[in-house]
PDB file of N, CA and C in Angstrom:
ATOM      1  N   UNK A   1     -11.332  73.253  20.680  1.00  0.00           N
ATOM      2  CA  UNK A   1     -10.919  72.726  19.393  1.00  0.00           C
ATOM      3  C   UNK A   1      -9.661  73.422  18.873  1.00  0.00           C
ATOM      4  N   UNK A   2      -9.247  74.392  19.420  1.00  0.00           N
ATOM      5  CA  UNK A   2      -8.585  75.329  19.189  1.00  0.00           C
ATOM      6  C   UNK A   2      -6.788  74.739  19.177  1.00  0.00           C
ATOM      7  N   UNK A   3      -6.752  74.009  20.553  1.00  0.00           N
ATOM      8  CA  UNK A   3      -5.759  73.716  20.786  1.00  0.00           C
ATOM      9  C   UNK A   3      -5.526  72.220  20.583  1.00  0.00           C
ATOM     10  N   UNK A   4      -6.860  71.251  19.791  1.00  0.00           N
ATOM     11  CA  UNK A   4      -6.392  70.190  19.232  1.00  0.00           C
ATOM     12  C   UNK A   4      -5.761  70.616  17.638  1.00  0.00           C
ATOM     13  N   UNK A   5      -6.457  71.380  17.100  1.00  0.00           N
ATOM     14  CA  UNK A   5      -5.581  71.587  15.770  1.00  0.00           C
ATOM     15  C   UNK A   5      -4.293  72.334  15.720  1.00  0.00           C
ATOM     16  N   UNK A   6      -3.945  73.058  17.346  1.00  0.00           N
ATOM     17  CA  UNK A   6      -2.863  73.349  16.753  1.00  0.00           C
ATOM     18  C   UNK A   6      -1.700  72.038  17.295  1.00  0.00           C
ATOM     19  N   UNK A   7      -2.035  71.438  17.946  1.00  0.00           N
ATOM     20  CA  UNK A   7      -1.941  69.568  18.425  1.00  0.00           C
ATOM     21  C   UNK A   7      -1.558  69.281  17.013  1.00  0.00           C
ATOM     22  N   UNK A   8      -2.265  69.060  16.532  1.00  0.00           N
ATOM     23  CA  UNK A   8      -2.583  68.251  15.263  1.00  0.00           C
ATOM     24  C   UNK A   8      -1.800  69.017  13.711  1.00  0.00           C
ATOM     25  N   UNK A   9      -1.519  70.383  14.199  1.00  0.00           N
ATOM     26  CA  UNK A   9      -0.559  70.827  13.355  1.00  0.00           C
ATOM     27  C   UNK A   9       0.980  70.197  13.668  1.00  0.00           C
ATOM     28  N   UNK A  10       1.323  70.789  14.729  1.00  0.00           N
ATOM     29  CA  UNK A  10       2.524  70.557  14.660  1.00  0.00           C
ATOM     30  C   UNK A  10       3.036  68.780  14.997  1.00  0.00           C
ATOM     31  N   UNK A  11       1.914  68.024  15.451  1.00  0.00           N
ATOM     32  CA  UNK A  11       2.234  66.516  15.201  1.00  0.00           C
ATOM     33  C   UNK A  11       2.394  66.249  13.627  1.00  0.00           C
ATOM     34  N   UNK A  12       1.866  66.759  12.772  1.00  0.00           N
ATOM     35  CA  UNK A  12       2.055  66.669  11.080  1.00  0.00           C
ATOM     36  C   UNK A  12       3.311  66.833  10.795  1.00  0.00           C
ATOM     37  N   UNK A  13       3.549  68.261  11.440  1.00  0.00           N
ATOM     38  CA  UNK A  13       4.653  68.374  10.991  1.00  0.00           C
ATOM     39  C   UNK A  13       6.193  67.848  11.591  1.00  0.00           C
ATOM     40  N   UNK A  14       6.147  67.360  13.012  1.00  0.00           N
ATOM     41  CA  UNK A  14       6.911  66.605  13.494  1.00  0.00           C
ATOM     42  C   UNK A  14       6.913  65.098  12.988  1.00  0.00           C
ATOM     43  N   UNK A  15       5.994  64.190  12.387  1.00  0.00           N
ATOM     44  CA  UNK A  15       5.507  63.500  11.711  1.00  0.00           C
ATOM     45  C   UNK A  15       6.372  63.402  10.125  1.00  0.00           C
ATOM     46  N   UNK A  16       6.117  64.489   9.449  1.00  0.00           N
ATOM     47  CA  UNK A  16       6.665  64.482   7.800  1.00  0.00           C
ATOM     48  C   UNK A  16       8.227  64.591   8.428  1.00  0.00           C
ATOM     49  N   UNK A  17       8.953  65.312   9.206  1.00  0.00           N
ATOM     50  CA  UNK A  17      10.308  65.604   9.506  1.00  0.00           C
ATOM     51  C   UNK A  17      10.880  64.100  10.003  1.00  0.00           C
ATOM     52  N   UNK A  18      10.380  63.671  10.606  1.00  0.00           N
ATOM     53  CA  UNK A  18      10.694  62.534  11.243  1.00  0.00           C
ATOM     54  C   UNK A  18      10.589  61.488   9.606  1.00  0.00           C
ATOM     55  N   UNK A  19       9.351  61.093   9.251  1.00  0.00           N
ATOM     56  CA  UNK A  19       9.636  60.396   8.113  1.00  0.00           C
ATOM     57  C   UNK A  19      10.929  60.522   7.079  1.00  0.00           C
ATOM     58  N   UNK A  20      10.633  61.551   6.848  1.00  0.00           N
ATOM     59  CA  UNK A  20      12.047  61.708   5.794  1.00  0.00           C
ATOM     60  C   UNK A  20      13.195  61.445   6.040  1.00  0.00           C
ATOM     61  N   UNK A  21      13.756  61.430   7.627  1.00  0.00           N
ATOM     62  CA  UNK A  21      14.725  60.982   7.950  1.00  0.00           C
ATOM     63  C   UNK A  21      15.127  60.037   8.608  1.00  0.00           C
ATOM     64  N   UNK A  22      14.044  58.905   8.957  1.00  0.00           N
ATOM     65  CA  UNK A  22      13.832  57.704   8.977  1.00  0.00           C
ATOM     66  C   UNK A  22      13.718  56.883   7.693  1.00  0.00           C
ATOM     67  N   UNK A  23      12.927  57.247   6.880  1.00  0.00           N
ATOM     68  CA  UNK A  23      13.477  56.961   5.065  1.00  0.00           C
ATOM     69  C   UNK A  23      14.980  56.800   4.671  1.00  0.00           C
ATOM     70  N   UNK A  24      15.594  57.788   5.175  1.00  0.00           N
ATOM     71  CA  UNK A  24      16.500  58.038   4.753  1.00  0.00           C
ATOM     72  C   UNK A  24      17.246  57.073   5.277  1.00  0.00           C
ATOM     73  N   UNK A  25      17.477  56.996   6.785  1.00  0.00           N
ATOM     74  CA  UNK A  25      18.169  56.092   7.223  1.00  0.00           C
ATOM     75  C   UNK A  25      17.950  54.170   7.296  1.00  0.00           C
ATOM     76  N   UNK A  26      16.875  54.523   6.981  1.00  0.00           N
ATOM     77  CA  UNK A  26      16.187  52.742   6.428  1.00  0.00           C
ATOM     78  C   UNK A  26      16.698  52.285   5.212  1.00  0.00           C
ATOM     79  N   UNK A  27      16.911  53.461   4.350  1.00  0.00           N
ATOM     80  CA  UNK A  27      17.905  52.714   2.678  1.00  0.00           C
ATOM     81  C   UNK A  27      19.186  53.259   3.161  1.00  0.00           C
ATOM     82  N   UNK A  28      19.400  52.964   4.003  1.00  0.00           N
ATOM     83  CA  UNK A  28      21.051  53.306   3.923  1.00  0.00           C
ATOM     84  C   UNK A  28      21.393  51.811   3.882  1.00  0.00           C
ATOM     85  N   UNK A  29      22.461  51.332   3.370  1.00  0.00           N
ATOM     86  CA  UNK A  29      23.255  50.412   3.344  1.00  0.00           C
ATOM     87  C   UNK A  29      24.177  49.743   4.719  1.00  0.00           C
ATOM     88  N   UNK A  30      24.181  51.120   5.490  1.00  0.00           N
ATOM     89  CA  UNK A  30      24.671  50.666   6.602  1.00  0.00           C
ATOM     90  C   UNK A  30      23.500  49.689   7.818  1.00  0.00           C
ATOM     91  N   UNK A  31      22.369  49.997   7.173  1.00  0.00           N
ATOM     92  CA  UNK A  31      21.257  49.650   8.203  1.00  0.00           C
ATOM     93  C   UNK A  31      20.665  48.387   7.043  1.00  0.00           C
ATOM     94  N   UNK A  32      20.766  48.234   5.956  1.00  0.00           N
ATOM     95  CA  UNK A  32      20.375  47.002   5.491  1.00  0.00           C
ATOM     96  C   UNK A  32      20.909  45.934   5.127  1.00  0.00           C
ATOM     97  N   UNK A  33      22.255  46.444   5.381  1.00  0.00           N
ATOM     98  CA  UNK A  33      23.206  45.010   5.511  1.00  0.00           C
ATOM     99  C   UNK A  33      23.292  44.181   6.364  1.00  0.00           C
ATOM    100  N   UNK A  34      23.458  44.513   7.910  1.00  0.00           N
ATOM    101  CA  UNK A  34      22.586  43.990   9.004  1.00  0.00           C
ATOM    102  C   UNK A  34      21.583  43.468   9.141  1.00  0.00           C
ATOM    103  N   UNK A  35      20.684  44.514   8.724  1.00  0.00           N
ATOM    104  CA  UNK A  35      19.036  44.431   9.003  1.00  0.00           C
ATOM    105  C   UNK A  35      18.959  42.566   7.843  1.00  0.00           C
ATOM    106  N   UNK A  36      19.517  42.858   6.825  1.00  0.00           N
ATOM    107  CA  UNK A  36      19.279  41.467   5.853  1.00  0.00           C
ATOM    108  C   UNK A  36      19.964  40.265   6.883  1.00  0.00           C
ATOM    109  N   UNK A  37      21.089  40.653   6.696  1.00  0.00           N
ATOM    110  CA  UNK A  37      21.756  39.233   7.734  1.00  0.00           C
ATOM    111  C   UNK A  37      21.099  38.451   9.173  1.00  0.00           C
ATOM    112  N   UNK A  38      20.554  39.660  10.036  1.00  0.00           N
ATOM    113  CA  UNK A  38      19.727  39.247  10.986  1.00  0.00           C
ATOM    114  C   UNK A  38      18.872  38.291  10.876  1.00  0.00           C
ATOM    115  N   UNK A  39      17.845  39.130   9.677  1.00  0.00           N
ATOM    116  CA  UNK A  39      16.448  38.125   9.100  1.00  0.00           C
ATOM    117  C   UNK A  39      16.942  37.123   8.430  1.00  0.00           C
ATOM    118  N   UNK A  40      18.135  36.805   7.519  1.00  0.00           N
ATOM    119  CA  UNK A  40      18.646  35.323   7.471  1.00  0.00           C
ATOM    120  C   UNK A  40      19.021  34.552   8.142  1.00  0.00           C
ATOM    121  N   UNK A  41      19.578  34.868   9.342  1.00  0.00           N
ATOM    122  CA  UNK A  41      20.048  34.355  10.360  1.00  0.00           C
ATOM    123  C   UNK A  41      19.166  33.404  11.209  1.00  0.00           C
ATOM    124  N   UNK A  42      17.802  34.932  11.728  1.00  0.00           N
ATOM    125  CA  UNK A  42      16.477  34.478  12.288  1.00  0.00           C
ATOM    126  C   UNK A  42      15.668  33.080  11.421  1.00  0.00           C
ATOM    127  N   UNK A  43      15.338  33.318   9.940  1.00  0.00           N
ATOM    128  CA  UNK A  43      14.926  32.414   8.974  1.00  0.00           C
ATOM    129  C   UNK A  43      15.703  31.061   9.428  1.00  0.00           C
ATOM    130  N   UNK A  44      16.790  31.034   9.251  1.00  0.00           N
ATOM    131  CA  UNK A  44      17.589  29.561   9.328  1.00  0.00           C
ATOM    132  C   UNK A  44      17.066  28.971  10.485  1.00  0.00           C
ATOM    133  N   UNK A  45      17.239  29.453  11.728  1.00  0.00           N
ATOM    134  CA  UNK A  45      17.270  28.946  12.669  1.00  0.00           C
ATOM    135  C   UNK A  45      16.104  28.452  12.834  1.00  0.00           C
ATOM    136  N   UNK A  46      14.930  29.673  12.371  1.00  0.00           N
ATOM    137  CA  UNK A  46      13.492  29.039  12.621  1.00  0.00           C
ATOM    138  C   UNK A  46      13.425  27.896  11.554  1.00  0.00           C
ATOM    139  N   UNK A  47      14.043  27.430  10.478  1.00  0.00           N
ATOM    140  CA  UNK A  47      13.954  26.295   9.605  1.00  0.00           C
ATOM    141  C   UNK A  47      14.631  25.210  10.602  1.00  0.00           C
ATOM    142  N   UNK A  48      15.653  25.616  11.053  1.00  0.00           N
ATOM    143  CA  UNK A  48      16.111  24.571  11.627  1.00  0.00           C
ATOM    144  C   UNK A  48      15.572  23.924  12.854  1.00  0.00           C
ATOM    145  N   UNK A  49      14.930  24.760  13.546  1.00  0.00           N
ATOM    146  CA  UNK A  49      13.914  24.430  14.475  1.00  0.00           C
ATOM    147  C   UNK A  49      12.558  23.636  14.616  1.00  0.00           C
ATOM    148  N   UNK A  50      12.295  23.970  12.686  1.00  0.00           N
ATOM    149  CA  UNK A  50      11.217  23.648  12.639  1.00  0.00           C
ATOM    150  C   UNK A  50      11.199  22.128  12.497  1.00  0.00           C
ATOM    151  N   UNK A  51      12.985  22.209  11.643  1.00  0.00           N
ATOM    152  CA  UNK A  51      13.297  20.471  10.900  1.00  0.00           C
ATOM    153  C   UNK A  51      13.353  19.335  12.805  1.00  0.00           C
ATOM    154  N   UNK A  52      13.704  20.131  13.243  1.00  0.00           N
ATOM    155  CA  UNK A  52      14.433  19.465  14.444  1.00  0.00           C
ATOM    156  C   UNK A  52      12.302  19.187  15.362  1.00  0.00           C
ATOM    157  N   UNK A  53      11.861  19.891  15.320  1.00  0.00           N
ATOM    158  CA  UNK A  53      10.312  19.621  15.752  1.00  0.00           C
ATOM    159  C   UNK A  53       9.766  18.745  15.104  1.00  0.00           C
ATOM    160  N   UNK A  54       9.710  19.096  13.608  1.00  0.00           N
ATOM    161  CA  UNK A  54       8.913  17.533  12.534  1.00  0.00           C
ATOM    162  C   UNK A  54       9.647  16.473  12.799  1.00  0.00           C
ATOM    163  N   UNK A  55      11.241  16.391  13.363  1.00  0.00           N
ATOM    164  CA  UNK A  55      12.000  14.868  13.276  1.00  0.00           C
ATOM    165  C   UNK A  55      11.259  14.487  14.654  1.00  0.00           C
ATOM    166  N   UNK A  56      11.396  15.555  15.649  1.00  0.00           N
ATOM    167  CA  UNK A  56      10.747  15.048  16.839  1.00  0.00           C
ATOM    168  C   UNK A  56       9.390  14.205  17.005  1.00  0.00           C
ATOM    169  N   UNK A  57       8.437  14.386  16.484  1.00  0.00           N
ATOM    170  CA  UNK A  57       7.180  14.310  16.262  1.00  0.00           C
ATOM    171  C   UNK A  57       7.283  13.006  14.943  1.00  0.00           C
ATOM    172  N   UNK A  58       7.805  13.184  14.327  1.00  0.00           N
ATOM    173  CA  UNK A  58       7.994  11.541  13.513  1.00  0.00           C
ATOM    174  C   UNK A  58       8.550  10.257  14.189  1.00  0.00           C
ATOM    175  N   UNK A  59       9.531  11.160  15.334  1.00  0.00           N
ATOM    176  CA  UNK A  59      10.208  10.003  16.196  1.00  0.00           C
ATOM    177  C   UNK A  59       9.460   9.695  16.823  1.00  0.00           C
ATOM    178  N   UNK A  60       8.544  10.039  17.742  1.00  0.00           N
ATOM    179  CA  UNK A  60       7.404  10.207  18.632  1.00  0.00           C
ATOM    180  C   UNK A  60       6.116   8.772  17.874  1.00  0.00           C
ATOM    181  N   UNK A  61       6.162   9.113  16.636  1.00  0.00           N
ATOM    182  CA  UNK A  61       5.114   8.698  15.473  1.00  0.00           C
ATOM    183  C   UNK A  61       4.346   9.338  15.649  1.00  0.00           C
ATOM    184  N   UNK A  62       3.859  10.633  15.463  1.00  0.00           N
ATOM    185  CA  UNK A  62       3.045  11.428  15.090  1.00  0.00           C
ATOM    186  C   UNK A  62       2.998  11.973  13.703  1.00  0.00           C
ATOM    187  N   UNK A  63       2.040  12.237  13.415  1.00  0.00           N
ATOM    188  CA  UNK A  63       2.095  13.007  11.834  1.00  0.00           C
ATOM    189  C   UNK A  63       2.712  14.503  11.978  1.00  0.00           C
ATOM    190  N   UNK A  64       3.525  14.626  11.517  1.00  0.00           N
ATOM    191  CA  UNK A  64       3.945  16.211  11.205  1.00  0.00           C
ATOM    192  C   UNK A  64       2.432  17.049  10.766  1.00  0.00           C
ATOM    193  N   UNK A  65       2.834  18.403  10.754  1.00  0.00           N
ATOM    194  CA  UNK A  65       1.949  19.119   9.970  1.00  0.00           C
ATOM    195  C   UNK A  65       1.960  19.018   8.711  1.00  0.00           C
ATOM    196  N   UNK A  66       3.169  18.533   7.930  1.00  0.00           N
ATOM    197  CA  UNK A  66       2.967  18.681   6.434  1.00  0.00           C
ATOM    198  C   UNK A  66       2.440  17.144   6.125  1.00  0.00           C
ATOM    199  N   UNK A  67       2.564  16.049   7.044  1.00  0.00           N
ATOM    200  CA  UNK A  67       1.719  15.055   7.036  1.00  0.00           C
ATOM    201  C   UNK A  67       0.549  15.157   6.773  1.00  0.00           C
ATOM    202  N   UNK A  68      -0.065  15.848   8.033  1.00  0.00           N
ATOM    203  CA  UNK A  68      -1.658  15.895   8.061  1.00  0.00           C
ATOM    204  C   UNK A  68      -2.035  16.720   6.710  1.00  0.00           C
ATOM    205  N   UNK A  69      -1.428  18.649   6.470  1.00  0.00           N
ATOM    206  CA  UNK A  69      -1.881  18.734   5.331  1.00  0.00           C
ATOM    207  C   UNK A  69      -1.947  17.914   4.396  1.00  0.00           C
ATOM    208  N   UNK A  70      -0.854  17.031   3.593  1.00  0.00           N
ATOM    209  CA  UNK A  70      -1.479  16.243   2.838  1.00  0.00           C
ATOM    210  C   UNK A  70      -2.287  15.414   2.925  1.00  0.00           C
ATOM    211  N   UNK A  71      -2.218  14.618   3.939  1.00  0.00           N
ATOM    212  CA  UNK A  71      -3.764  13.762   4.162  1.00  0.00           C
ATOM    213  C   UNK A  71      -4.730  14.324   3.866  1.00  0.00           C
ATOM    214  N   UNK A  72      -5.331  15.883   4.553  1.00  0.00           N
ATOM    215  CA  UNK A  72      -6.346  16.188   4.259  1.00  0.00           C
ATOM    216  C   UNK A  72      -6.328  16.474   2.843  1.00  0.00           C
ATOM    217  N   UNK A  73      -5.322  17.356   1.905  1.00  0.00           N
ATOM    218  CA  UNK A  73      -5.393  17.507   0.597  1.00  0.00           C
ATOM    219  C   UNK A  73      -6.157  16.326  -0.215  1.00  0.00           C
ATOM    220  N   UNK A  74      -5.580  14.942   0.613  1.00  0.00           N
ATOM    221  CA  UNK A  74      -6.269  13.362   0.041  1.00  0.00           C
ATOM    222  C   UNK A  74      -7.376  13.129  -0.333  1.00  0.00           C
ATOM    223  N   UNK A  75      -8.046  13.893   1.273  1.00  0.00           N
ATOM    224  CA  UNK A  75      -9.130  13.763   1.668  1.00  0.00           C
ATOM    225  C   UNK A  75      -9.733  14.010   1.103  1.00  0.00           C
ATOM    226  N   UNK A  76      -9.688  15.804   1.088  1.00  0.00           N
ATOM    227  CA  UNK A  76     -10.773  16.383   0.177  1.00  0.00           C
ATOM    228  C   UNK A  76     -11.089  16.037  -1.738  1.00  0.00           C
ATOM    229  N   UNK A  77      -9.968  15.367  -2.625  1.00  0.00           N
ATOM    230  CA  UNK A  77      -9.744  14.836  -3.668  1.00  0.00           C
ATOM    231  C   UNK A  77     -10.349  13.935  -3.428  1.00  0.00           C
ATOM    232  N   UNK A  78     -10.560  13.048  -2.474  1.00  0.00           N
ATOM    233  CA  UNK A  78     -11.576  11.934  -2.620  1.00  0.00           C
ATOM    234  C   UNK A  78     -12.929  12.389  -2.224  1.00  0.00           C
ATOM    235  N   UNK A  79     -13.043  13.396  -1.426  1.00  0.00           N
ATOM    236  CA  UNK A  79     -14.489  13.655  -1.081  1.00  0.00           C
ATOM    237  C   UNK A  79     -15.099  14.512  -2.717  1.00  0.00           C
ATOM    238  N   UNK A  80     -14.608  15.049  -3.146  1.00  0.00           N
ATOM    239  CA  UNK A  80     -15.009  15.737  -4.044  1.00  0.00           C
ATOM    240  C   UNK A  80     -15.365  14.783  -5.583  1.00  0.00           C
ATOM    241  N   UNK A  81     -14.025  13.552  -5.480  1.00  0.00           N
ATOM    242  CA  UNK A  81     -14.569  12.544  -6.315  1.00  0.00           C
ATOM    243  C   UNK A  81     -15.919  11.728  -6.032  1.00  0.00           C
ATOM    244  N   UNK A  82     -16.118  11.579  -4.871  1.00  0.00           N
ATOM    245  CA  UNK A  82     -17.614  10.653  -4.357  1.00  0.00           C
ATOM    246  C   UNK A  82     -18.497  11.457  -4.942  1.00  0.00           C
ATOM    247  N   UNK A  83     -18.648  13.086  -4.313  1.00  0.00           N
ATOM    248  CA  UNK A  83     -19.400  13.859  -4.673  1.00  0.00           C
ATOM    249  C   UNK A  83     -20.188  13.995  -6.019  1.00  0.00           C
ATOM    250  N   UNK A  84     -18.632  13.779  -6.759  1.00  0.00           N
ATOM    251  CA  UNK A  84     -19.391  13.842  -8.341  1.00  0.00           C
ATOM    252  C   UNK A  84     -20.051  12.517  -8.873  1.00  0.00           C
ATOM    253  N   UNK A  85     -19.412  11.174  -8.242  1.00  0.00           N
ATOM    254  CA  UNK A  85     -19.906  10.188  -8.530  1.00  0.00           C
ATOM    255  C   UNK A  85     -20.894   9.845  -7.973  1.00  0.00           C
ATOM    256  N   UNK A  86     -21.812  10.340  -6.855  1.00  0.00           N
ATOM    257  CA  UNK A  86     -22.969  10.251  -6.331  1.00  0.00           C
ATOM    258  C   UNK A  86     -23.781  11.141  -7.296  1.00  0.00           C
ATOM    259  N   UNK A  87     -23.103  12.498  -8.020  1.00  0.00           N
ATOM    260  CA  UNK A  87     -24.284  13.363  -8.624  1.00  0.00           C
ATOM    261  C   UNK A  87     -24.678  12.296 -10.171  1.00  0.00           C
ATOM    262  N   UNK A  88     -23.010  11.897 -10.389  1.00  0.00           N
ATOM    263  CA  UNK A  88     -23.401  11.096 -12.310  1.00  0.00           C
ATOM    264  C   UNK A  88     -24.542  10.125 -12.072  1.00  0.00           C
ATOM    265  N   UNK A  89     -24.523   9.427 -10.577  1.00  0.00           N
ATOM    266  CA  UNK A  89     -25.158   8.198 -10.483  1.00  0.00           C
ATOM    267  C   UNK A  89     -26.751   8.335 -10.022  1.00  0.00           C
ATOM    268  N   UNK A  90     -26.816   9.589  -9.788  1.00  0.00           N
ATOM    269  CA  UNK A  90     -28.472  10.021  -9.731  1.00  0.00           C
ATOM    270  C   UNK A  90     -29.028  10.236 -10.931  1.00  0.00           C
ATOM    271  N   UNK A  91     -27.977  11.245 -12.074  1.00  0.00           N
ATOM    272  CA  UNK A  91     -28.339  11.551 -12.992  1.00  0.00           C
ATOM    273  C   UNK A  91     -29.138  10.084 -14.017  1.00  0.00           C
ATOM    274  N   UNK A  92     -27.759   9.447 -13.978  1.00  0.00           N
ATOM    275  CA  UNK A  92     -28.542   8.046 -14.817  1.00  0.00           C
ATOM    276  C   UNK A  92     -29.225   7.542 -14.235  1.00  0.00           C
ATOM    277  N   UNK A  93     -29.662   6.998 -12.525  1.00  0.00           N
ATOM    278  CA  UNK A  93     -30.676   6.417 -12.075  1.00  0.00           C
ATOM    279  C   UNK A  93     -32.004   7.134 -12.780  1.00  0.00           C
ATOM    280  N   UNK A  94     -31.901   8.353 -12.641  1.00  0.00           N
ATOM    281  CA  UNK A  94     -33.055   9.364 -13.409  1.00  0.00           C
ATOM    282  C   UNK A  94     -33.311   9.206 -14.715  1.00  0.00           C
ATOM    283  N   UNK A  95     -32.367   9.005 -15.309  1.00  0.00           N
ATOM    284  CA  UNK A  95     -32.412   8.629 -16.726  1.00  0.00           C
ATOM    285  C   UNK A  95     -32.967   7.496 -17.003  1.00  0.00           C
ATOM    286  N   UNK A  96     -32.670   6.531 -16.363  1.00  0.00           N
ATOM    287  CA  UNK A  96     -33.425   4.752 -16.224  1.00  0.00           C
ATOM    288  C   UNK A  96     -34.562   5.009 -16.042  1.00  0.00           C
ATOM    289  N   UNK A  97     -35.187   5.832 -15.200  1.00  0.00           N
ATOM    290  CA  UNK A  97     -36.651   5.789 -14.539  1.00  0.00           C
ATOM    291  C   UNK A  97     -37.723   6.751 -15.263  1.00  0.00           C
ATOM    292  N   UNK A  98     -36.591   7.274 -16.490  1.00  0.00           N
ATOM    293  CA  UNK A  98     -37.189   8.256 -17.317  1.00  0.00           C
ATOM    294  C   UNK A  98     -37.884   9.771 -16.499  1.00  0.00           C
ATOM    295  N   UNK A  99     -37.059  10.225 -15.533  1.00  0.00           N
ATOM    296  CA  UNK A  99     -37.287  10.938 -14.561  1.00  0.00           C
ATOM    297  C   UNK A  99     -36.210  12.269 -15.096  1.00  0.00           C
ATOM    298  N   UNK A 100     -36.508  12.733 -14.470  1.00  0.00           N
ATOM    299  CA  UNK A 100     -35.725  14.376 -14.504  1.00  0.00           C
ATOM    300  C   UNK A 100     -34.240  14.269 -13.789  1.00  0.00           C
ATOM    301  N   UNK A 101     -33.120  15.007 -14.096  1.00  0.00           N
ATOM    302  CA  UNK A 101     -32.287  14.502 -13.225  1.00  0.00           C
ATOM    303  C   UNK A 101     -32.075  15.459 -12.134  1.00  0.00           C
ATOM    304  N   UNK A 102     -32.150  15.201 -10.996  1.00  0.00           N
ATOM    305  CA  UNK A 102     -31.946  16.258  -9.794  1.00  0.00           C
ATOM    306  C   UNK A 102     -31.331  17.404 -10.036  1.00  0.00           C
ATOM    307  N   UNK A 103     -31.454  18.294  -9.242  1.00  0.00           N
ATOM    308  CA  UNK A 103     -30.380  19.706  -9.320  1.00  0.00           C
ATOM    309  C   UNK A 103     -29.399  19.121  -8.551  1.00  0.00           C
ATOM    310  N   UNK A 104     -28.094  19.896  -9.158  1.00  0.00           N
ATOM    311  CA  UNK A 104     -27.176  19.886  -8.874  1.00  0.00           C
ATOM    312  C   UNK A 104     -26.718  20.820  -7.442  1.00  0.00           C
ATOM    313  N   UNK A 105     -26.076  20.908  -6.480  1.00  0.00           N
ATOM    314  CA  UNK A 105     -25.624  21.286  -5.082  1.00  0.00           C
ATOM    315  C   UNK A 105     -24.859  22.741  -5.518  1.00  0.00           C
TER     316      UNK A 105
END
C-alpha cells in the first residue's frame, strides 16, 4: 500500500500542475478563436448535410424525421383526445344508469 499512495501522491500532484496549465491555455484567445471557427464550420456542414439527406429522402418520398416526429406529435394529441372522450363518455353512461362513474386510469 505503501507504494500506491506514494503513486497516488505524486499523480495529484502531476494532475493539479497539469490542470492549471491546461486552464490556462484553453482561455487563451489564441486557442478559442480557432477552436470557435472549427465548431462553426463542423455545425454548418453537418446542417448542410443534414438539409441535403431530408431533400434526399423527400425526393425518394419518404417522410423525413421531422415528418414522422410530427405525425407522431398528431398522433399522440389525438390519442390522448379519444382517451378523454372515452373517460367523459363512461362517466355519463354511469350517470344515465344512475351508477358510479368508473375510476379514472
Amino acid at each position: 500500500m505503501i507504494g500506491w499512495e506514494s503513486w497516488k501522491k505524486g499523480f495529484d500532484a502531476w494532475e493539479d500542475a497539469t490542470a492549471k496549465h491546461l486552464e490556462a491555455w484553453l482561455r487563451s484567445p489564441l486557442v478559442l478563436g480557432p477552436g470557435g471557427a472549427a465548431l462553426t464550420a463542423a455545425m454548418r456542414a453537418k446542417r448542410a448535410a443534414d438539409g441535403a439527406l431530408d431533400a434526399w429522402w423527400s425526393a425518394v418520398g419518404l417522410p423525413t424525421r421531422r415528418d414522422q416526429e410530427r405525425a407522431m406529435h398528431a398522433l399522440n394529441q389525438l390519442q390522448s383526445r379519444l382517451i378523454d372522450l372515452e373517460e367523459t363518455l363512461a362517466e355519463m353512461r354511469a350517470q344515465q344508469q344512475g351508477l358510479q362513474p368508473p375510476t379514472k386510469r
